[in-house]
C-alpha atoms as a PDB file:
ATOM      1  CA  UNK A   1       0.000   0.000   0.000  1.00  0.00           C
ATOM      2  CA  UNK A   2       1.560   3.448  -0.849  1.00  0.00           C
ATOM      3  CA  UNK A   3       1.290   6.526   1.337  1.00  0.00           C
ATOM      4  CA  UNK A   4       0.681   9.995  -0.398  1.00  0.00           C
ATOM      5  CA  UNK A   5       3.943  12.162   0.070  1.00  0.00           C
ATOM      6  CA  UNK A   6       3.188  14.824   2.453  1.00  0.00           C
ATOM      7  CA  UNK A   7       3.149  18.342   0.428  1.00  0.00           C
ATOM      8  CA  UNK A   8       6.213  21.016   1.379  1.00  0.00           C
ATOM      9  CA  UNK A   9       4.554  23.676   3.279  1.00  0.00           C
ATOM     10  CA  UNK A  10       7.082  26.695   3.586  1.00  0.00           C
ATOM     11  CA  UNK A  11       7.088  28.074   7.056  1.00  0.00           C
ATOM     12  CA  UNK A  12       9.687  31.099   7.681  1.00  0.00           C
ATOM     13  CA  UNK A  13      12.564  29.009   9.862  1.00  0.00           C
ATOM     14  CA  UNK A  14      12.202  30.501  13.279  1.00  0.00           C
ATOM     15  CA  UNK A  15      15.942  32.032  13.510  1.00  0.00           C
ATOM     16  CA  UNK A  16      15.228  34.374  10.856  1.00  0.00           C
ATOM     17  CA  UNK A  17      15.719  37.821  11.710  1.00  0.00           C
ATOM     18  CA  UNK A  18      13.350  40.693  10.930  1.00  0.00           C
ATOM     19  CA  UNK A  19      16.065  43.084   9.597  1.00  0.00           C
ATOM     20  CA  UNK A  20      14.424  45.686   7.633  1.00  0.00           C
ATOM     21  CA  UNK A  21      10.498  47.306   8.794  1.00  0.00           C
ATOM     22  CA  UNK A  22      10.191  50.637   7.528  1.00  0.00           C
ATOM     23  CA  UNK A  23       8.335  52.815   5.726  1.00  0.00           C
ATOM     24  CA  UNK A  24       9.213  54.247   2.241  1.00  0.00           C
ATOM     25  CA  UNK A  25       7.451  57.358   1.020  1.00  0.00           C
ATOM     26  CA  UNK A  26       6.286  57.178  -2.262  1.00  0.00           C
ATOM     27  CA  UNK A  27       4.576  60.485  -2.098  1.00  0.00           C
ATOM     28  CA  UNK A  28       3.681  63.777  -0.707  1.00  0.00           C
ATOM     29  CA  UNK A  29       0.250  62.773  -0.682  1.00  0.00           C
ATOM     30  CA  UNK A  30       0.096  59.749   1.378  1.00  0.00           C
ATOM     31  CA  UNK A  31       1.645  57.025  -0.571  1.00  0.00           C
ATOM     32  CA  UNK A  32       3.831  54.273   1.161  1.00  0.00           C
ATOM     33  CA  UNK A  33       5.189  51.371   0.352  1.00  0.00           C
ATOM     34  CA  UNK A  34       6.378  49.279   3.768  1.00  0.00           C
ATOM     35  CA  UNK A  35       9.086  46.796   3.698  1.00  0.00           C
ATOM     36  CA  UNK A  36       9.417  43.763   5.887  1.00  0.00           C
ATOM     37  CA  UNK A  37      12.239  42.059   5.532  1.00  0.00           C
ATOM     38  CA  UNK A  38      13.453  38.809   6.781  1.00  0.00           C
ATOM     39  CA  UNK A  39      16.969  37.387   6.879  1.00  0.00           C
ATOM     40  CA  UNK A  40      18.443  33.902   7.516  1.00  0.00           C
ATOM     41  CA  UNK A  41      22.246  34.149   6.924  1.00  0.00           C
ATOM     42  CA  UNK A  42      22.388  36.983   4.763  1.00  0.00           C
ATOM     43  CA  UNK A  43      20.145  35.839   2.612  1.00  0.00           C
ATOM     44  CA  UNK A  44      15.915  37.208   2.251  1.00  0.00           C
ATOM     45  CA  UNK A  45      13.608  34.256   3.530  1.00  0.00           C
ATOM     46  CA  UNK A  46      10.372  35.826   3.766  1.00  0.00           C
ATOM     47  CA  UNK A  47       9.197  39.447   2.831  1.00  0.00           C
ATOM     48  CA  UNK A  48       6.244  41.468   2.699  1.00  0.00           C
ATOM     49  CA  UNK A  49       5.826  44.519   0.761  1.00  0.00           C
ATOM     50  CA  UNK A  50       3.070  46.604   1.042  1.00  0.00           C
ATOM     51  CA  UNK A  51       1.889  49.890  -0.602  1.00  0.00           C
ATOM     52  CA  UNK A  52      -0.780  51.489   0.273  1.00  0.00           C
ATOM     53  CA  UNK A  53      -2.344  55.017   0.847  1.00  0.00           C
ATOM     54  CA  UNK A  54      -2.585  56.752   4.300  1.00  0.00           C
ATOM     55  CA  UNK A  55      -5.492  58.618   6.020  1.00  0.00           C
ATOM     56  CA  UNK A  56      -4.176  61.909   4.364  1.00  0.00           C
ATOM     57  CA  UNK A  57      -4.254  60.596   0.897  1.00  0.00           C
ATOM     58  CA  UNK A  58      -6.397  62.704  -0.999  1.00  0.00           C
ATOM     59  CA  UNK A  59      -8.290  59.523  -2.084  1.00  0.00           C
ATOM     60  CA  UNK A  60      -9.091  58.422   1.198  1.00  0.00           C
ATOM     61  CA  UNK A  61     -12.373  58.926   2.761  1.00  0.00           C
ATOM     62  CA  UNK A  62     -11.872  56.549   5.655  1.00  0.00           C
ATOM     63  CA  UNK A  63     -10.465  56.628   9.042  1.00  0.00           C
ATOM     64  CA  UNK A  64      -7.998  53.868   8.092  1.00  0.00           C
ATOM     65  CA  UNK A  65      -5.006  53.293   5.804  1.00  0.00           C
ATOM     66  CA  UNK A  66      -5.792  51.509   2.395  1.00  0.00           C
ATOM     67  CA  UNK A  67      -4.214  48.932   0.760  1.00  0.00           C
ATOM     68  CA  UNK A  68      -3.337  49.232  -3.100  1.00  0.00           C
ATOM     69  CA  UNK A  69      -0.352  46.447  -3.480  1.00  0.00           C
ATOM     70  CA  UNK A  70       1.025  43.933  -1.969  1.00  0.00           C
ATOM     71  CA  UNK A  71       3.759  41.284  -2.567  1.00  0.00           C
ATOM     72  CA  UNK A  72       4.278  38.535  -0.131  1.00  0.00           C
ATOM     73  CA  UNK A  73       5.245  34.780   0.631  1.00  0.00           C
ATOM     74  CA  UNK A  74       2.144  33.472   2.498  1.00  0.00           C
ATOM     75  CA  UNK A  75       0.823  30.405   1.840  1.00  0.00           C
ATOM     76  CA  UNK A  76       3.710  28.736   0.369  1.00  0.00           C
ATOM     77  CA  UNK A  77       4.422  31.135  -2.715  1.00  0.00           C
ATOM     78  CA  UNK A  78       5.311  34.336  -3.063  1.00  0.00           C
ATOM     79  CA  UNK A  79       2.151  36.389  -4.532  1.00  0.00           C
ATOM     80  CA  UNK A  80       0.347  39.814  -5.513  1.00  0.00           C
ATOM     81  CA  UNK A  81      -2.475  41.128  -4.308  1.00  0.00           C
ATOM     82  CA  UNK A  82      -3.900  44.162  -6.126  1.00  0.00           C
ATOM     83  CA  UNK A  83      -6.928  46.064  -3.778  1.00  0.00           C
ATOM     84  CA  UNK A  84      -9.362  48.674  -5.219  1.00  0.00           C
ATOM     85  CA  UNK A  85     -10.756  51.596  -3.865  1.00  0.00           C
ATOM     86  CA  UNK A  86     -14.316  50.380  -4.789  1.00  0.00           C
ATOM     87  CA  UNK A  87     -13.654  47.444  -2.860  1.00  0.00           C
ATOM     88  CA  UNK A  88     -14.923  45.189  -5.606  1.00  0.00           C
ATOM     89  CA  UNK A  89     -12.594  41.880  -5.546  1.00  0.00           C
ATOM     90  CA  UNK A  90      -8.689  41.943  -5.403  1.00  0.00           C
ATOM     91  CA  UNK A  91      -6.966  40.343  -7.895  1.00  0.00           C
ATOM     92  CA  UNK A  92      -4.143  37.888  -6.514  1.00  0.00           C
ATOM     93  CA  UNK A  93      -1.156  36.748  -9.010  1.00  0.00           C
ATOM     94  CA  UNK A  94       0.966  34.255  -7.905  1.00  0.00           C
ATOM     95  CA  UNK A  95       4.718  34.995  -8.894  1.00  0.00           C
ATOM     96  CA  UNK A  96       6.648  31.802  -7.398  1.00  0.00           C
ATOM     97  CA  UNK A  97       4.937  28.731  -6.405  1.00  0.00           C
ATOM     98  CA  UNK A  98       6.811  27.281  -2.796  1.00  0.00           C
ATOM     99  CA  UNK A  99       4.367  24.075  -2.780  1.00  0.00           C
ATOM    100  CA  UNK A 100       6.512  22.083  -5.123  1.00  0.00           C
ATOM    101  CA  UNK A 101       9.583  22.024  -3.674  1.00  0.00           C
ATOM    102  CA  UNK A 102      11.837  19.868  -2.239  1.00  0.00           C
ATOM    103  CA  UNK A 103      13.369  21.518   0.713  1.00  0.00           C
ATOM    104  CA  UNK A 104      13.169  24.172   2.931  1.00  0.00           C
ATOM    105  CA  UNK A 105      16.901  25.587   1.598  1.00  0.00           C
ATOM    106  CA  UNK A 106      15.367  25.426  -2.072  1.00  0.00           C
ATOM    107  CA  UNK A 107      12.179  27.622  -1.177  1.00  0.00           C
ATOM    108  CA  UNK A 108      14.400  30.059   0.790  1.00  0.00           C
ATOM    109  CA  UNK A 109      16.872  30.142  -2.479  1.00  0.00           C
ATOM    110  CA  UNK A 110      13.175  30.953  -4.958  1.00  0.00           C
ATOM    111  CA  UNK A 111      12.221  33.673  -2.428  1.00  0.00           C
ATOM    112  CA  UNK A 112      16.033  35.432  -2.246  1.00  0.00           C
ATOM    113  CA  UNK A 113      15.796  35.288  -6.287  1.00  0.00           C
ATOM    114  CA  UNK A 114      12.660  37.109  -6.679  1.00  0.00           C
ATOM    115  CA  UNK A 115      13.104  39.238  -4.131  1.00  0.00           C
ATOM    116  CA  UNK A 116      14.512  42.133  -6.012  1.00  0.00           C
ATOM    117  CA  UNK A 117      12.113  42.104  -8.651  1.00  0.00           C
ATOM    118  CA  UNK A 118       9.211  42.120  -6.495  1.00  0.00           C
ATOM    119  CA  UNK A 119      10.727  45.263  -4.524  1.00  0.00           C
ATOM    120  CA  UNK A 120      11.350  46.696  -7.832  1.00  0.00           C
ATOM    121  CA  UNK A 121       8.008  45.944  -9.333  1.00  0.00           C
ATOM    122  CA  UNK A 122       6.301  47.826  -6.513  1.00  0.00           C
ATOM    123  CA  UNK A 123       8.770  50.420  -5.946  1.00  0.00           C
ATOM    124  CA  UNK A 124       8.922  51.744  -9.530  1.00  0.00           C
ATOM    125  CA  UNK A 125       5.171  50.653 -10.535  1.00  0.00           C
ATOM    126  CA  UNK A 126       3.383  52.504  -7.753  1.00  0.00           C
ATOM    127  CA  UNK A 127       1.602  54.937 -10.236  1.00  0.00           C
ATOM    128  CA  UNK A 128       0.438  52.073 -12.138  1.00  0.00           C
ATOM    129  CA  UNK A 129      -0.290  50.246  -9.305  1.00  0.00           C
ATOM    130  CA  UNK A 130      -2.295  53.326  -7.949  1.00  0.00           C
ATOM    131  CA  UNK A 131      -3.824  54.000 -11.076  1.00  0.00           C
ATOM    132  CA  UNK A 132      -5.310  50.416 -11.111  1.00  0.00           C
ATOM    133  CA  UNK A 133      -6.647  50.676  -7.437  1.00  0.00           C
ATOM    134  CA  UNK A 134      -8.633  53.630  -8.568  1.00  0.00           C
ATOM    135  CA  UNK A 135     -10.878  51.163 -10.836  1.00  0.00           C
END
C-alpha cells in the first residue's frame, strides 16, 4: 500500500531575523510602500511589501489606511495582491509557487531570487499600481 507524500509547506525558519520594517514614502500625498524584511544568513527568507495610501491621501475617505499592493510569501508562494478603492474583488497573481519544492533551503533560495524584482516591481510601478486601485 503506498502513502501519499506529504506536500512542502514553507514556514519562515524561526531564527530568521526581521532586519528591515520601515516605511518608504512614495509620495507627498500619502503614498507608502512598507518593507518587511526577513533574513536567515544573509540571505531574504520571507518578505512582505506593502503599498498602500494613508489617512491623508487625498483619495481616502476613511479613518484607516488603504491597501493598493502587496507582494508577499504566504501560503507557500510568493504572490500579488492588487486592492481597489471600490472594494470590488482583489486580484491575486501568484509569482513563485513554494508548494513544489523539495526543501526548505530550495524555497528560501526561490524567495532570495525574486526578491529584487518584487521590490522593484512595486517600488517603480506605484503609479500604475495606484492608477489600477482607482478602478
Amino acid at each position: 500500500m503506498s502513502t501519499k507524500p506529504v506536500e512542502f509547506v514553507y514556514q519562515r525558519r524561526p531564527e530568521a531575523e526581521l532586519v528591515v520594517d520601515t516605511p518608504i514614502y512614495l509620495s507627498a500625498d500619502g503614498d507608502v510602500l512598507h518593507l518587511r524584511e526577513w533574513q536567515y544568513r544573509g540571505k531574504v527568507v520571507d518578505f512582505a511589501l506593502n503599498h498602500y495610501v494613508t489617512t491623508s491621501h487625498p483619495e481616502n475617505d476613511g479613518d484607516a489606511p488603504l491597501d493598493v499592493a502587496r507582494i508577499d510569501t504566504c501560503h507557500s508562494e510568493v504572490h500579488r495582491h492588487q486592492f481597489y478603492k471600490s472594494g470590488r474583488s482583489q486580484n491575486r497573481d501568484v509569482i513563485q509557487p513554494l508548494y513544489g519544492v523539495a526543501s526548505l533551503e530550495e524555497a528560501e533560495a526561490l524567495i532570495a531570487d525574486c526578491y529584487d524584482k518584487c521590490y522593484f516591481d512595486l517600488a517603480a510601478n506605484w503609479g500604475e499600481n495606484l492608477n489600477r486601485w482607482r478602478e
